[in-house]
C-alpha atoms as a PDB file:
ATOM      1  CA  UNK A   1     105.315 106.878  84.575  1.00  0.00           C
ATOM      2  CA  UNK A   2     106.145 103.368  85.196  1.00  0.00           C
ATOM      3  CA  UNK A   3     108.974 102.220  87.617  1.00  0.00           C
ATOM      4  CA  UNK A   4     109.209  98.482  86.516  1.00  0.00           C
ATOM      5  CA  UNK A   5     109.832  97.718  82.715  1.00  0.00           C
ATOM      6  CA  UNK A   6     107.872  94.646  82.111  1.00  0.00           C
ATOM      7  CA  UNK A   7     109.339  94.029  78.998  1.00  0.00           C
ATOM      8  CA  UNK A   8     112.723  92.779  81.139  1.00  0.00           C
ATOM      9  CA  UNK A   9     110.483  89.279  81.308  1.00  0.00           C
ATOM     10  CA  UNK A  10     111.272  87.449  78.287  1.00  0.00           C
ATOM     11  CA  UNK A  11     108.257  86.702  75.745  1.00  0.00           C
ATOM     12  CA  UNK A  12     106.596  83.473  76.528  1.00  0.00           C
ATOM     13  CA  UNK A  13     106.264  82.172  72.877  1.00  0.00           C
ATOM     14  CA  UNK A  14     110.280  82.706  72.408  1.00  0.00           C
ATOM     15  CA  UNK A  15     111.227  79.531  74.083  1.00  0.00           C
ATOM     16  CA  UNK A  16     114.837  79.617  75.358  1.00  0.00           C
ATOM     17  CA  UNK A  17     114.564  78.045  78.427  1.00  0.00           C
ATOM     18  CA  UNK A  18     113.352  81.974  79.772  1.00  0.00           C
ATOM     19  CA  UNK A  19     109.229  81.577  78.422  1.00  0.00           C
ATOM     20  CA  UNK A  20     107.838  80.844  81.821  1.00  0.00           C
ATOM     21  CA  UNK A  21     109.551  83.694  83.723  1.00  0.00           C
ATOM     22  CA  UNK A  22     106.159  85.612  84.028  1.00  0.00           C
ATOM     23  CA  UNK A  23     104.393  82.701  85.068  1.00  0.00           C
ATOM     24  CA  UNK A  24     107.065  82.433  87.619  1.00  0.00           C
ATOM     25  CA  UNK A  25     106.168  85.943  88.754  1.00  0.00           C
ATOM     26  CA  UNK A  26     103.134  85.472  88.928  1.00  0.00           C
ATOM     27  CA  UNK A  27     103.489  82.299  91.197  1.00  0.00           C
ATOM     28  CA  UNK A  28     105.859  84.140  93.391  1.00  0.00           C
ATOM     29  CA  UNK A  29     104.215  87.542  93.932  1.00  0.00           C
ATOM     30  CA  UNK A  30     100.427  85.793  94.919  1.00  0.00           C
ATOM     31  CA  UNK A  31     103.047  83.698  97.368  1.00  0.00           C
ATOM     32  CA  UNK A  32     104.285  87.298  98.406  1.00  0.00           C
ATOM     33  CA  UNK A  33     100.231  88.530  99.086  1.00  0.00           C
ATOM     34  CA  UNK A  34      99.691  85.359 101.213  1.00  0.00           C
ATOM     35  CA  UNK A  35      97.989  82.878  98.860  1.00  0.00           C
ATOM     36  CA  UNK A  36      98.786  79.428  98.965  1.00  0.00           C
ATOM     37  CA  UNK A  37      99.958  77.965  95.527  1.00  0.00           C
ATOM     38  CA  UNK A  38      97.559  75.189  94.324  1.00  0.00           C
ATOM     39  CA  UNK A  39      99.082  74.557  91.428  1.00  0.00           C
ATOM     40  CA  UNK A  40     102.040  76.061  90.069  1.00  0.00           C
ATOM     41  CA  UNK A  41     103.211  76.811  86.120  1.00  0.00           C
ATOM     42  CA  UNK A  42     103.607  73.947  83.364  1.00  0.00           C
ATOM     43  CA  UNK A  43     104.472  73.937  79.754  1.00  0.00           C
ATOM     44  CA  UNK A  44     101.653  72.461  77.759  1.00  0.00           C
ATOM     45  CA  UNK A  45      98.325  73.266  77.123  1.00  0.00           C
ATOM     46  CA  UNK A  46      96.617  74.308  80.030  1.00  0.00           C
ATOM     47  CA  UNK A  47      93.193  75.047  79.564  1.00  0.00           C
ATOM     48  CA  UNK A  48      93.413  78.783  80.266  1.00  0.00           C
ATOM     49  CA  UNK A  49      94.812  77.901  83.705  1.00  0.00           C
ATOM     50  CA  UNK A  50      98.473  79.312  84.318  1.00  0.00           C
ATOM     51  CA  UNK A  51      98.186  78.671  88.298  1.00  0.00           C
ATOM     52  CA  UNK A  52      95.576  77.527  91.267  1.00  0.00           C
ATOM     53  CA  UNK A  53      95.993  79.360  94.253  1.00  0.00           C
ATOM     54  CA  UNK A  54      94.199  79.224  97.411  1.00  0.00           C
ATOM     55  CA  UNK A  55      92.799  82.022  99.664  1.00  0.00           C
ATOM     56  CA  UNK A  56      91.863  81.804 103.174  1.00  0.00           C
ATOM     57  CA  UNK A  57      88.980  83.711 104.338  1.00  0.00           C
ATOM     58  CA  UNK A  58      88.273  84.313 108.060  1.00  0.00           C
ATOM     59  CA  UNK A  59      84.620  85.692 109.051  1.00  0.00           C
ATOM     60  CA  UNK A  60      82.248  85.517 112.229  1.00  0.00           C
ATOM     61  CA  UNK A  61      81.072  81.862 110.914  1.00  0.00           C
ATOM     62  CA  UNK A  62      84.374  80.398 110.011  1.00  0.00           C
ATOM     63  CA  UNK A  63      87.044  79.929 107.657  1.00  0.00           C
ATOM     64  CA  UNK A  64      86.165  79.796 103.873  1.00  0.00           C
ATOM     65  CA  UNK A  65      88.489  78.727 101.362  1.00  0.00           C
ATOM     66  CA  UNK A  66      88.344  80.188  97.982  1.00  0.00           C
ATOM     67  CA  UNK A  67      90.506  78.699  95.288  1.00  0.00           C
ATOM     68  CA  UNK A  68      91.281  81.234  92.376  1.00  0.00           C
ATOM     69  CA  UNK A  69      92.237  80.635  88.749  1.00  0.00           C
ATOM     70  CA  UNK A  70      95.321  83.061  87.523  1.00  0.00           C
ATOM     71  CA  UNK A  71      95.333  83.500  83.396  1.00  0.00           C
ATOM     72  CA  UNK A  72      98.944  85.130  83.069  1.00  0.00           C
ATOM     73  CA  UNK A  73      99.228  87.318  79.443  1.00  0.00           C
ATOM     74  CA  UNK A  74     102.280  88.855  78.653  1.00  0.00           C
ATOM     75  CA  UNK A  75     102.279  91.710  76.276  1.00  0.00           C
ATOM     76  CA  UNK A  76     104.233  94.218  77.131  1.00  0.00           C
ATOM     77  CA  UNK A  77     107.067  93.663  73.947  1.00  0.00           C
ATOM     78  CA  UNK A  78     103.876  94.562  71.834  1.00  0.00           C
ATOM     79  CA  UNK A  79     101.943  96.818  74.650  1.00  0.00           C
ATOM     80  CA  UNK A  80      98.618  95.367  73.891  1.00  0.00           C
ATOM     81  CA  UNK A  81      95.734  95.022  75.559  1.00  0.00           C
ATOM     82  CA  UNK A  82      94.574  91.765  76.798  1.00  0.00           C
ATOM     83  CA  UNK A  83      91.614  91.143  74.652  1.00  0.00           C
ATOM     84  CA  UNK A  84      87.981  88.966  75.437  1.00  0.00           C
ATOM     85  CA  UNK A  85      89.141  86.947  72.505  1.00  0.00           C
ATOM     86  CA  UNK A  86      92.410  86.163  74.767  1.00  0.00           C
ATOM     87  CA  UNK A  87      90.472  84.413  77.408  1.00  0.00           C
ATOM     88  CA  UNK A  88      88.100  82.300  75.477  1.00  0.00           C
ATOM     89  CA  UNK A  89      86.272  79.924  77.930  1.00  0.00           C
ATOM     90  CA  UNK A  90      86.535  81.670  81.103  1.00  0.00           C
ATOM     91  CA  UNK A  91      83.492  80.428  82.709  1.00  0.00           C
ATOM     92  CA  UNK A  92      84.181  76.665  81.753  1.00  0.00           C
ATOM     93  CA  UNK A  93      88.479  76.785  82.594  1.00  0.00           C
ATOM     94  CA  UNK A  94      86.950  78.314  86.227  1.00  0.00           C
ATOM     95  CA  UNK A  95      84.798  75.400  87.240  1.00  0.00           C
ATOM     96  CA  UNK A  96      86.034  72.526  84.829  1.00  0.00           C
ATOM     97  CA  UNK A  97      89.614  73.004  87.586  1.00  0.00           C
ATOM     98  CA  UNK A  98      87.624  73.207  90.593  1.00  0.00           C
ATOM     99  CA  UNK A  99      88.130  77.089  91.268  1.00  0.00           C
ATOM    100  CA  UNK A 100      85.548  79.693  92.640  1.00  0.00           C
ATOM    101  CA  UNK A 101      87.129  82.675  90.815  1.00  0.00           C
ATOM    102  CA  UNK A 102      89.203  84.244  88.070  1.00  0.00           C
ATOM    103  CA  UNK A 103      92.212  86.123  88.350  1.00  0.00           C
ATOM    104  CA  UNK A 104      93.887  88.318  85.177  1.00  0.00           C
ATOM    105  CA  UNK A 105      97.464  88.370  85.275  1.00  0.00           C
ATOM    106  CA  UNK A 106      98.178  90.495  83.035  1.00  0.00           C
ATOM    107  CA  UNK A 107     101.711  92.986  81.791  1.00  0.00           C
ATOM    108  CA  UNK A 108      99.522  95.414  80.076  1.00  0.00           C
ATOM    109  CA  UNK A 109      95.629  96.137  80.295  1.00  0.00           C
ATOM    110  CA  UNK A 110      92.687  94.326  80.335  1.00  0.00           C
ATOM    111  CA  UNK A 111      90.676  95.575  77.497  1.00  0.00           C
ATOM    112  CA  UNK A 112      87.046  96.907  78.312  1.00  0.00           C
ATOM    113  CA  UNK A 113      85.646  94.092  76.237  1.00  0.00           C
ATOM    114  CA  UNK A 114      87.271  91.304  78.782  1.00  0.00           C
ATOM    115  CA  UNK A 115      86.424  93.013  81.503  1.00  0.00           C
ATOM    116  CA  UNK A 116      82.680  93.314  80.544  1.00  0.00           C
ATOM    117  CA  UNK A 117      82.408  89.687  79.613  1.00  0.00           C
ATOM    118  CA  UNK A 118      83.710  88.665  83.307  1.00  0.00           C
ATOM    119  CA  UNK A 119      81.922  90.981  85.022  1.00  0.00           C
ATOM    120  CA  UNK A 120      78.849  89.277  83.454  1.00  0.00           C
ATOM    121  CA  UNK A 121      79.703  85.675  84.680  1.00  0.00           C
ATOM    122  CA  UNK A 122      78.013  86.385  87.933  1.00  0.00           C
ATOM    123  CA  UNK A 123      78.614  82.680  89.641  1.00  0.00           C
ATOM    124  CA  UNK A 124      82.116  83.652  90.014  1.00  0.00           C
ATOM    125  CA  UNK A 125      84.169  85.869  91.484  1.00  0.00           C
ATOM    126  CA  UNK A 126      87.133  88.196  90.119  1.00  0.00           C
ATOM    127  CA  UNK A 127      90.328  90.127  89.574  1.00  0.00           C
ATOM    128  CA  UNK A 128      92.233  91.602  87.562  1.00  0.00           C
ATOM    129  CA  UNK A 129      96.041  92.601  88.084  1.00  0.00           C
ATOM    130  CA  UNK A 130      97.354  95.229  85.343  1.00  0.00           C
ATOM    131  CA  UNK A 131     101.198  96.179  85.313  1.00  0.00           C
ATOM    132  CA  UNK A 132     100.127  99.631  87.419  1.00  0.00           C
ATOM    133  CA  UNK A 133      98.477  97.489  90.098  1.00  0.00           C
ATOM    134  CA  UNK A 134     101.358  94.439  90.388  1.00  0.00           C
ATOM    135  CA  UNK A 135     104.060  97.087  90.166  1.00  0.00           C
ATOM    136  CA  UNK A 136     102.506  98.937  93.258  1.00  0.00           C
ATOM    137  CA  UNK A 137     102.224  95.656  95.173  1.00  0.00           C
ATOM    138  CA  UNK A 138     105.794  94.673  94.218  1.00  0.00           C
ATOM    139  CA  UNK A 139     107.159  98.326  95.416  1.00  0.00           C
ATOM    140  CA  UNK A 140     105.315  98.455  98.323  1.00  0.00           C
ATOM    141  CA  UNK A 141     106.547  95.534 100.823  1.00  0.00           C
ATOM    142  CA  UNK A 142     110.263  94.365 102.085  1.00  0.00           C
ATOM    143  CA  UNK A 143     108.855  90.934 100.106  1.00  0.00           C
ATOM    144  CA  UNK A 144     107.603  92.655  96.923  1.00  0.00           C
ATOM    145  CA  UNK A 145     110.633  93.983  96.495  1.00  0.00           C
ATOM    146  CA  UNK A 146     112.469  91.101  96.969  1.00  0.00           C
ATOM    147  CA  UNK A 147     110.669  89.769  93.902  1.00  0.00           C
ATOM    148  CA  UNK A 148     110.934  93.210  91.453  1.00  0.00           C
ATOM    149  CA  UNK A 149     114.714  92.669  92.192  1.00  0.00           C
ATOM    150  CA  UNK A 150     115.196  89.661  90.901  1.00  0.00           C
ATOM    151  CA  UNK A 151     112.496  89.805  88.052  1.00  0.00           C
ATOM    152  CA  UNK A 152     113.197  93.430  87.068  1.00  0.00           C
ATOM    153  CA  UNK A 153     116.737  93.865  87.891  1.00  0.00           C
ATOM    154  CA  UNK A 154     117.671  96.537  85.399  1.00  0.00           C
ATOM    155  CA  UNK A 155     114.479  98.943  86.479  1.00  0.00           C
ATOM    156  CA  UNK A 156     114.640  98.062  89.861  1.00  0.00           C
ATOM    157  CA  UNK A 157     118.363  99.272  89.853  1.00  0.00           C
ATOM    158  CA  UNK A 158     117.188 102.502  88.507  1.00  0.00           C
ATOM    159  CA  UNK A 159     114.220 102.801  91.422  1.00  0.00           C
ATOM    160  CA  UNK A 160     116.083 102.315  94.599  1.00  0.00           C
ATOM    161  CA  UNK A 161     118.961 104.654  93.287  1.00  0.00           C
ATOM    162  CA  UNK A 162     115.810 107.323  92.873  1.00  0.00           C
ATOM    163  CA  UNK A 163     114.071 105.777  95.593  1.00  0.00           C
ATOM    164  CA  UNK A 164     116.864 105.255  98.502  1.00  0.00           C
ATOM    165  CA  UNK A 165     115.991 103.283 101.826  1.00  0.00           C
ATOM    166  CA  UNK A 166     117.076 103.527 104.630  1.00  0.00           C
ATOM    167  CA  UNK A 167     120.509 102.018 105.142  1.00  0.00           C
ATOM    168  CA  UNK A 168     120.444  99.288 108.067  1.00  0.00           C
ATOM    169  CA  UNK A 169     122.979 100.083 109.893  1.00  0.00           C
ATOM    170  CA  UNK A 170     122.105 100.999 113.940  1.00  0.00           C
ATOM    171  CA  UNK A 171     119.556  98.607 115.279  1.00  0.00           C
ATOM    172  CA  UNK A 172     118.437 101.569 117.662  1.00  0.00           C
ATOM    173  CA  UNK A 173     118.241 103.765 115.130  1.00  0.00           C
ATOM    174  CA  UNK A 174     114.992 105.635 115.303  1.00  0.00           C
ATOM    175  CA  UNK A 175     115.205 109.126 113.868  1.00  0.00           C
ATOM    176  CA  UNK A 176     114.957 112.561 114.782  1.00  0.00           C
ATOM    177  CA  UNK A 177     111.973 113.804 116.849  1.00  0.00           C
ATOM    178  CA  UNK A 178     111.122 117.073 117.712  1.00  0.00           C
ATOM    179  CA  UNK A 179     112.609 118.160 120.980  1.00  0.00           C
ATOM    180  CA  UNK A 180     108.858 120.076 121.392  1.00  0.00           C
ATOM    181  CA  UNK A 181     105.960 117.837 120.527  1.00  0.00           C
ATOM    182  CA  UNK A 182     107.963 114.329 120.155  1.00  0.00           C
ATOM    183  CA  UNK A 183     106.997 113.715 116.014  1.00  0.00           C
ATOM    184  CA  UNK A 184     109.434 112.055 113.510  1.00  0.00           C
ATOM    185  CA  UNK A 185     110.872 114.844 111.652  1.00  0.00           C
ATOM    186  CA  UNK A 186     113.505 113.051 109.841  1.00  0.00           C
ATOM    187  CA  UNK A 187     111.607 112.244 106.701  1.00  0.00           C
ATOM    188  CA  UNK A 188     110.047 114.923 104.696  1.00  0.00           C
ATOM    189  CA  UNK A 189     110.897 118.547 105.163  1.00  0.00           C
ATOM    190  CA  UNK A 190     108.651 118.865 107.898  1.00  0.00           C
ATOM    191  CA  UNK A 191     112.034 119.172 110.363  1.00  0.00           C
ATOM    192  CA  UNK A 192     115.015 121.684 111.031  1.00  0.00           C
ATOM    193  CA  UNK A 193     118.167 121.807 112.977  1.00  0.00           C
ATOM    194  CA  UNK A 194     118.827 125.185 114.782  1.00  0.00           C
ATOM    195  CA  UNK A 195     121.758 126.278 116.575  1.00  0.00           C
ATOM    196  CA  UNK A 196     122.448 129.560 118.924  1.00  0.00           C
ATOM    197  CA  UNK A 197     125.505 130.909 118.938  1.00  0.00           C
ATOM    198  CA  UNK A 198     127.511 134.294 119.754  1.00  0.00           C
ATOM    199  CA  UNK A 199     130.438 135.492 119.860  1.00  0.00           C
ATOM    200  CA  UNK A 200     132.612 136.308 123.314  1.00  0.00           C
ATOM    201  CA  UNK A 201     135.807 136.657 124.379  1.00  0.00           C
ATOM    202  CA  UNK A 202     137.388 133.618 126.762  1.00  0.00           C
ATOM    203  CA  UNK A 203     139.664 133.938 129.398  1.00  0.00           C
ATOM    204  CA  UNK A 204     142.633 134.890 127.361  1.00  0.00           C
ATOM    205  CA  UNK A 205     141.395 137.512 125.898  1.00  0.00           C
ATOM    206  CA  UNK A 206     140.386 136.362 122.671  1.00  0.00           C
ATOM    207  CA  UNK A 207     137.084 136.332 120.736  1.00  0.00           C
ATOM    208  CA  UNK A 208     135.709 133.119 120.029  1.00  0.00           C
ATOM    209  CA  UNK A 209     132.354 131.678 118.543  1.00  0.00           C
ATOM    210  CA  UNK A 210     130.670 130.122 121.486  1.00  0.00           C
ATOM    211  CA  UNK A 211     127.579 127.744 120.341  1.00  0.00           C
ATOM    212  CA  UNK A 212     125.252 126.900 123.325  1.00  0.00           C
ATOM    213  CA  UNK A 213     122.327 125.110 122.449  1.00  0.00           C
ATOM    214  CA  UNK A 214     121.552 122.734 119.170  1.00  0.00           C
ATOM    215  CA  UNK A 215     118.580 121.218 118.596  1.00  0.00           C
ATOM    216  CA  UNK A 216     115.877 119.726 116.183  1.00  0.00           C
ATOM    217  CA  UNK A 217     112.245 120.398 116.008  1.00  0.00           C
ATOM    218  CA  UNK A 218     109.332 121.005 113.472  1.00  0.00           C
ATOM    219  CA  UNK A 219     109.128 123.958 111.513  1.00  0.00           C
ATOM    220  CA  UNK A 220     106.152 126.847 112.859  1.00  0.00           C
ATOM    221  CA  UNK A 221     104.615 126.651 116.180  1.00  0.00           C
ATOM    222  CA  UNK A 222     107.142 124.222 117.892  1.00  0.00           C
ATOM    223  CA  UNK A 223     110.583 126.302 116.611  1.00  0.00           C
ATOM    224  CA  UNK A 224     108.645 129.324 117.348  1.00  0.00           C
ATOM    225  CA  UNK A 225     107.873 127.818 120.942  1.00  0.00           C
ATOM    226  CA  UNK A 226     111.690 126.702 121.718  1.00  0.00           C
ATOM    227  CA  UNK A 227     112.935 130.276 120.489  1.00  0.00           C
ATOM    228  CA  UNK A 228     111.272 131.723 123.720  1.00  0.00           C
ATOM    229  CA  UNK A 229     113.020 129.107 125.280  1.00  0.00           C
ATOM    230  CA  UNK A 230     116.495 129.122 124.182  1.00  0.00           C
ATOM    231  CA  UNK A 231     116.905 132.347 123.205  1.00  0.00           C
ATOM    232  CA  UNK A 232     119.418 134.307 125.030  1.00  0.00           C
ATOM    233  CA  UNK A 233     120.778 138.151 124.893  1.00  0.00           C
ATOM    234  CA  UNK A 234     123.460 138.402 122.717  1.00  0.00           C
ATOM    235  CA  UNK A 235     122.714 134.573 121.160  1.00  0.00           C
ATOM    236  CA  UNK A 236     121.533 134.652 117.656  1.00  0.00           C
ATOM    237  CA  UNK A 237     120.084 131.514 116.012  1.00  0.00           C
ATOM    238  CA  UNK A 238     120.543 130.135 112.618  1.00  0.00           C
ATOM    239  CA  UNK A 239     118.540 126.700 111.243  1.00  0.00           C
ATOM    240  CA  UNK A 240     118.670 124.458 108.222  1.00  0.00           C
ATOM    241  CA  UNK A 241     116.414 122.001 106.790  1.00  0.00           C
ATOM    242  CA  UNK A 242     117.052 118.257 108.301  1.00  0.00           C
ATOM    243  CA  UNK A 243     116.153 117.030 104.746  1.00  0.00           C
ATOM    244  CA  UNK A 244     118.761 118.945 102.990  1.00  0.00           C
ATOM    245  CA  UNK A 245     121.272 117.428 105.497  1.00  0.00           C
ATOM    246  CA  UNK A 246     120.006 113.485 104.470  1.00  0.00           C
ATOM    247  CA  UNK A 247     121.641 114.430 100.872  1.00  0.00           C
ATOM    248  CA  UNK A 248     125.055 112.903 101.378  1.00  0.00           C
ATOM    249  CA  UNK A 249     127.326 115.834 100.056  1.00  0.00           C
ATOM    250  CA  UNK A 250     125.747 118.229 102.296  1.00  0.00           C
ATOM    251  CA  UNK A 251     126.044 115.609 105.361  1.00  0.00           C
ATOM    252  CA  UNK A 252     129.754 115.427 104.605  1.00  0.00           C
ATOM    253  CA  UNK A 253     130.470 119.446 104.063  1.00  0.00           C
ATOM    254  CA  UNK A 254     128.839 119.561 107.275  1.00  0.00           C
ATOM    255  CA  UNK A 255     131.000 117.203 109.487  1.00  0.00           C
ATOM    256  CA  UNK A 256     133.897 118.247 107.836  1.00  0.00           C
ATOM    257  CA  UNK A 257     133.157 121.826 108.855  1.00  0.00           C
ATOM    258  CA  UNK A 258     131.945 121.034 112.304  1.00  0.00           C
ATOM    259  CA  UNK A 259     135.687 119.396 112.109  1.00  0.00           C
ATOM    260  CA  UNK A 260     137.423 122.635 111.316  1.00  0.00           C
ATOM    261  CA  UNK A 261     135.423 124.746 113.663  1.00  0.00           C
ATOM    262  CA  UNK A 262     136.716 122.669 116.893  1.00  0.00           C
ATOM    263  CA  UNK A 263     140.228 123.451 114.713  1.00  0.00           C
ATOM    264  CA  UNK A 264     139.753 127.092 114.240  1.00  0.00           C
ATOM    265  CA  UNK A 265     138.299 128.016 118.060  1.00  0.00           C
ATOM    266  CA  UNK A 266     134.885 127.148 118.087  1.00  0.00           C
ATOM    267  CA  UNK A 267     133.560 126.332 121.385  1.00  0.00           C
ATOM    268  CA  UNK A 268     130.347 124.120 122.022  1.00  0.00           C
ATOM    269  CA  UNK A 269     128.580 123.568 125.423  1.00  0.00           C
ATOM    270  CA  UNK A 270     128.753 120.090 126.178  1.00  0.00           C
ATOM    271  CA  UNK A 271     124.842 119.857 125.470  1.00  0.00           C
ATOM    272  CA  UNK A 272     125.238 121.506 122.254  1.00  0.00           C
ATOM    273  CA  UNK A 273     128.107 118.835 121.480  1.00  0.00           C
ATOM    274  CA  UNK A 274     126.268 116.188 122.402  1.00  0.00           C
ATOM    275  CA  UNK A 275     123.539 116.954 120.594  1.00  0.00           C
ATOM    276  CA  UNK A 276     125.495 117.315 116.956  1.00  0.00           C
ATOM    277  CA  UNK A 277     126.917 114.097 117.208  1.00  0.00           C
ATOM    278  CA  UNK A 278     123.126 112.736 117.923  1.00  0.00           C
ATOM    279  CA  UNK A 279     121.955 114.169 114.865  1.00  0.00           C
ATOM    280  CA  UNK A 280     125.396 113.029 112.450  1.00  0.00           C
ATOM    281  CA  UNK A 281     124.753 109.081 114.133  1.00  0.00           C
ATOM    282  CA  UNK A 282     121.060 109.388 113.449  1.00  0.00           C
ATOM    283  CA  UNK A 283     121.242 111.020 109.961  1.00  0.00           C
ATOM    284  CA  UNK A 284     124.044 108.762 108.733  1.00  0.00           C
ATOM    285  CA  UNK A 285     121.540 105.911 107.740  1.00  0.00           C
ATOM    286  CA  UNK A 286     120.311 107.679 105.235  1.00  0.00           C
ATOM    287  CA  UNK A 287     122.944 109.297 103.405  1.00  0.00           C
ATOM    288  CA  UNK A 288     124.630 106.038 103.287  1.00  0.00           C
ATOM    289  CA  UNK A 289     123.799 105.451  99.715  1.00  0.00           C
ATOM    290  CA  UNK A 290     124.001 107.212  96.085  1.00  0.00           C
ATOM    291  CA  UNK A 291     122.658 110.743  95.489  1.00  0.00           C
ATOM    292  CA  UNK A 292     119.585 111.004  93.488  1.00  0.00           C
ATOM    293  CA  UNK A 293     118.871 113.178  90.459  1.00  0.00           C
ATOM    294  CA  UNK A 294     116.984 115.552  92.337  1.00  0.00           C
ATOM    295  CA  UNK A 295     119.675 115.732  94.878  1.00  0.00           C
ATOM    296  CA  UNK A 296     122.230 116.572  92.655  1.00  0.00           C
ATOM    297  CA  UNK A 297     119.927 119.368  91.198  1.00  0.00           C
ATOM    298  CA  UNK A 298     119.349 120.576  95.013  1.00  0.00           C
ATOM    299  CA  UNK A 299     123.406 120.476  95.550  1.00  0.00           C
ATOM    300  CA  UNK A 300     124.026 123.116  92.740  1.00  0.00           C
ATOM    301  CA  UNK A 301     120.719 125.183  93.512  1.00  0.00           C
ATOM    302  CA  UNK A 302     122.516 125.460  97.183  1.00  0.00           C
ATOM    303  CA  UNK A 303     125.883 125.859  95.499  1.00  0.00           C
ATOM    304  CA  UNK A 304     124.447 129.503  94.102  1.00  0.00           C
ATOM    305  CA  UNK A 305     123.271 130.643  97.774  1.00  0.00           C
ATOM    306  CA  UNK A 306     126.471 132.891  99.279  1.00  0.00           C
ATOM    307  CA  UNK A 307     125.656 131.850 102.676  1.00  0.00           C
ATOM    308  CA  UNK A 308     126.013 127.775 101.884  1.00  0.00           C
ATOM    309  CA  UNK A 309     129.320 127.526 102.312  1.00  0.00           C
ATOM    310  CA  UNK A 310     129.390 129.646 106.107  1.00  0.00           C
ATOM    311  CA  UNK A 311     126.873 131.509 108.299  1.00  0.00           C
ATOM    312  CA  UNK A 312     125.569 129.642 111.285  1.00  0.00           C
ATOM    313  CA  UNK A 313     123.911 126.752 109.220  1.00  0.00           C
ATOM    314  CA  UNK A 314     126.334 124.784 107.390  1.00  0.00           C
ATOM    315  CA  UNK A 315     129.726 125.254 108.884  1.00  0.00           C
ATOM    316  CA  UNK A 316     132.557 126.207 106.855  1.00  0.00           C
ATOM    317  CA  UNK A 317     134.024 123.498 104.555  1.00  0.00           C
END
């Protein structure tokens, strides 16, 4: 399914003042990918030439400079192909403007036809860039998506809400790693928090939940490794996944309820303490956003489980 809706770029034989916006694109993503722009877009006939831009080849006998010719065809209002009929003199626009190869812009597909005939122009080189492929490009890089943003701004909306970075927000702001082998377990759901906890009675007299050791490490071999560590007589663990915790409804319920448990009694070794408030200031980045629709579906699949709203892994909200 596509992510950027190509037909946002106005339809270059509409005029308006808006018909060279995918020409525009086109000059600023090859910018993006490092070429040098030749020759920018112009209204008027142009031979079959929509831009010149230059690449910059480095080998073991020097630097080689390859100018390319970039044919832009918009059709994604109509969703046609781009047909060999569409790029009449390819051969002759190449070499009449001083290029080495041919590059197909293009907001739908190349038809097989086209791509046969340039395949057999063998004295020149070339490329062809469907929506699929400049949509990957665009979505890939801080740059690229620079550029979908302000050429796709409704679609691109709709992406980074299903799509969330990231918040910059701590400079030292690394992640979680597991407290066992040292990986990044904050994306994915390779990662889990675990806590140990009993209950006891303090000096008073009075039973309390005492929590003693918190920690975060990969699922399998490495938790199985720390239990032998950390576990205790009379100390029972509980865990949850660190990616449910990254959905920002769940992050809350949990501070909140690690808020009422130092209310209600709760006592937490220093370590164990310390360690919470590592994981909340290293989470926080990326629940600083909106919840996606899958997130929202997770929230109410939780919502069913009895032991999501107590039990040793989400404290009581």
């Amino acid at each position: 399914m596509a992510l950027l809706d190509f037909k946002e770029i106005p339809e270059a034989h509409k005029g308006g003042g808006q018909q060279d916006t995918f020409e525009l694109l086109a000059r600023d993503f090859f910018e993006a990918m490092g070429y040098k722009i030749v020759r920018g877009p112009g209204r008027g006939a142009d031979g079959g030439c929509d831009l010149i831009i230059e690449e910059t080849r480095t080998g073991i006998a020097g630097t080689t400079n390859v100018k390319w010719l970039v044919s832009c065809k918009h059709k994604a209002h109509s969703g046609a192909a781009v047909l060999k009929t569409d790029e009449a003199e390819v051969k002759d626009s190449v070499e009449s403007n001083g290029c080495q190869g041919f590059i197909g812009f293009y907001s739908t597909l190349p038809s097989s036809g086209l791509i046969q005939k340039v395949q057999s122009i063998f004295s020149i080189d070339h490329q062809f860039f469907d929506s699929a492929r400049i949509e990957q490009i665009l979505l890939s890089t801080k740059h690229g998506r620079k550029i979908a943003e302000r050429y796709f701004q409704n679609s691109y909306a709709l992406w980074t809400k299903e799509y969330p970075t990231k918040a910059q927000i701590f400079s030292d702001a690394d992640g979680l790693r597991c407290v066992n082998c040292g990986d990044d377990i904050t994306e994915g759901r390779k990662g889990i928090v675990v806590s140990w906890e009993k209950f006891r009675d303090n000096e008073a007299g009075q039973r309390e939940r005492h929590v003693k050791h918190f920690y975060w490490c990969c699922r399998g071999e490495c938790d199985r490794e720390l239990k032998g560590k950390y576990g205790e007589a009379g100390y029972v663990d509980g865990w949850e996944d660190i990616h449910d915790l990254r959905i920002p409804t769940i992050y809350i319920r949990w501070v909140v309820g690690l808020l009422n448990h130092l209310y209600g009694g709760y006592r937490y070794s220093s370590e164990a303490f310390e360690a919470q408030k590592e994981m909340l200031l290293q989470l926080f980045p990326n629940v600083a956003r909106n919840l996606t629709m899958g997130e929202v579906e997770r929230i109410n699949d939780l919502g069913a489980i009895p032991s999501f709203l107590g039990g040793l892994g989400y404290p009581d909200a």
